[in-house]
C-alpha atoms as a PDB file:
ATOM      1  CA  UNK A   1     -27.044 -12.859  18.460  1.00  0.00           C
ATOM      2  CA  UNK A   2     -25.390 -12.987  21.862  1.00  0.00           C
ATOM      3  CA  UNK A   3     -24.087  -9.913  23.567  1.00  0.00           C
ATOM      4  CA  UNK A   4     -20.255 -10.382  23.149  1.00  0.00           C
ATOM      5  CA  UNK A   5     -21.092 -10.727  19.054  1.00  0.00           C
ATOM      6  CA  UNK A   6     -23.060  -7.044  18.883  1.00  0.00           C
ATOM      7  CA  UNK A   7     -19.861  -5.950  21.251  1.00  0.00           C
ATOM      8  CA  UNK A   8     -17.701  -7.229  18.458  1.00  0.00           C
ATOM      9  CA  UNK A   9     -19.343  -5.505  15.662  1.00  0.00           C
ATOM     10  CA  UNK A  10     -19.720  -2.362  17.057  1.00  0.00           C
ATOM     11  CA  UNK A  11     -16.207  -2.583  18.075  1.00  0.00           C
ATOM     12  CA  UNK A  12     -14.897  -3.438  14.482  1.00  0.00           C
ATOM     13  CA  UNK A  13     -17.521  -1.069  12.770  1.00  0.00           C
ATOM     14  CA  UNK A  14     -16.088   1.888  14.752  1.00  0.00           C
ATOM     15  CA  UNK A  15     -12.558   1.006  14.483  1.00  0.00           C
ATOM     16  CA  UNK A  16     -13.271   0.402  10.565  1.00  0.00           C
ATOM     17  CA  UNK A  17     -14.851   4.221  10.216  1.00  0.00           C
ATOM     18  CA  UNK A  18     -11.833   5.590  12.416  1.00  0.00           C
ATOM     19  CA  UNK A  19      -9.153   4.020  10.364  1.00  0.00           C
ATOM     20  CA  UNK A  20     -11.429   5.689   7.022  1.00  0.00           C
ATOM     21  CA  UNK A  21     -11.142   9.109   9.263  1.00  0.00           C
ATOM     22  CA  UNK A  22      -7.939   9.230   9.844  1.00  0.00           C
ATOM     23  CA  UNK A  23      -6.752   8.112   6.488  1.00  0.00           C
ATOM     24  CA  UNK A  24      -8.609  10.896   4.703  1.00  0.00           C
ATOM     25  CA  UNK A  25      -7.524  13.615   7.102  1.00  0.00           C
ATOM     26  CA  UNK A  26      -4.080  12.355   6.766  1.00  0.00           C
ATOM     27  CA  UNK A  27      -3.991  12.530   2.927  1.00  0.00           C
ATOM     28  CA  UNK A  28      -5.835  15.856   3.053  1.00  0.00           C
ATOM     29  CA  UNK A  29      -2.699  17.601   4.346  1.00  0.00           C
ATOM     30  CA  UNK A  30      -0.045  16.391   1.851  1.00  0.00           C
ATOM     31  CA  UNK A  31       1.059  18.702  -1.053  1.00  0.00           C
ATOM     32  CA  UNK A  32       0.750  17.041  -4.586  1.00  0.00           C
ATOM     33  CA  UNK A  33       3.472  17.241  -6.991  1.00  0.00           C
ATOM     34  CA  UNK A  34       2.295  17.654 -10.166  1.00  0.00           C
ATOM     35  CA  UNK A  35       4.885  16.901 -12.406  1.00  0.00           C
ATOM     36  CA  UNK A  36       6.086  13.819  -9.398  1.00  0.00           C
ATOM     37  CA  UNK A  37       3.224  12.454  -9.153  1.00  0.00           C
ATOM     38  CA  UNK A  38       0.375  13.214 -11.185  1.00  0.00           C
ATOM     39  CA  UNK A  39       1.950  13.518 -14.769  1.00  0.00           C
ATOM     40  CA  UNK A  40       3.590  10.300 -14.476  1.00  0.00           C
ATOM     41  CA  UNK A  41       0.179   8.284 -13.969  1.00  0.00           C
ATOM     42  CA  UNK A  42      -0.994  10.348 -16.897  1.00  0.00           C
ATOM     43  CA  UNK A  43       2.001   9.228 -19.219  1.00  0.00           C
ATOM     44  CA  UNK A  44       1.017   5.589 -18.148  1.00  0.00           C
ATOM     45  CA  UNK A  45      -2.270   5.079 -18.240  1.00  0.00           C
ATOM     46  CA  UNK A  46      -3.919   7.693 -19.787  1.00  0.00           C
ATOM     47  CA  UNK A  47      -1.588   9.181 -22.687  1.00  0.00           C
ATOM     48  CA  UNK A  48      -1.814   6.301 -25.377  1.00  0.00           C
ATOM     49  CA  UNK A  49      -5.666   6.686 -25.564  1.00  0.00           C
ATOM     50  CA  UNK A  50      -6.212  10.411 -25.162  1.00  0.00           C
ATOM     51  CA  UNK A  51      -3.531  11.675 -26.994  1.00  0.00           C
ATOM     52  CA  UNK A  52      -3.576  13.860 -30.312  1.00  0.00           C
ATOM     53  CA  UNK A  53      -2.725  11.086 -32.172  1.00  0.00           C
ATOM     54  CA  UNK A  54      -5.583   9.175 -30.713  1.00  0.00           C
ATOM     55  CA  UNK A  55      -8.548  10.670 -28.935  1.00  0.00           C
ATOM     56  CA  UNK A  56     -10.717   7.741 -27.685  1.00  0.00           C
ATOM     57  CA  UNK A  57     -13.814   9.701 -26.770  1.00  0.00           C
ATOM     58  CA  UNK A  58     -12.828  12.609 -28.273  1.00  0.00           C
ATOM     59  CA  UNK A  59     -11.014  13.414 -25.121  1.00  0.00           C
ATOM     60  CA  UNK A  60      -7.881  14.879 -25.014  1.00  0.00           C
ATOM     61  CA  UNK A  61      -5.400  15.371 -21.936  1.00  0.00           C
ATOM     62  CA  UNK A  62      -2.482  16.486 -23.617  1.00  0.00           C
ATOM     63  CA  UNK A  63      -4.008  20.392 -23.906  1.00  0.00           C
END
């Protein structure tokens, strides 16, 4: 492997764990919405096999 190709990992390597860095802090900072954000994922993927109607292993989200 020539110089200019470890150059190029390293390079892309430490610009692909900056860009994970600064995502996370980012994200870390936001307030979350419950009923804006997280109850509507719930309602769509979750709700029609957890519900009390249906409880697919035995688990329940609606309580």
């Amino acid at each position: 492997m020539s110089v200019r190709q470890v150059w190029c990992l390293w390079f892309a390597f430490i610009a692909f764990v900056a860009d994970g860095l600064m995502a996370t802090r980012s994200r870390a900072d936001e307030v979350v919405d419950y009923v804006l954000e997280v109850k509507p994922l719930f309602a769509k993927h979750c709700q029609s096999c957890h519900s009390p109607v249906r409880q697919k292993s035995g688990f329940r989200i609606d309580t």
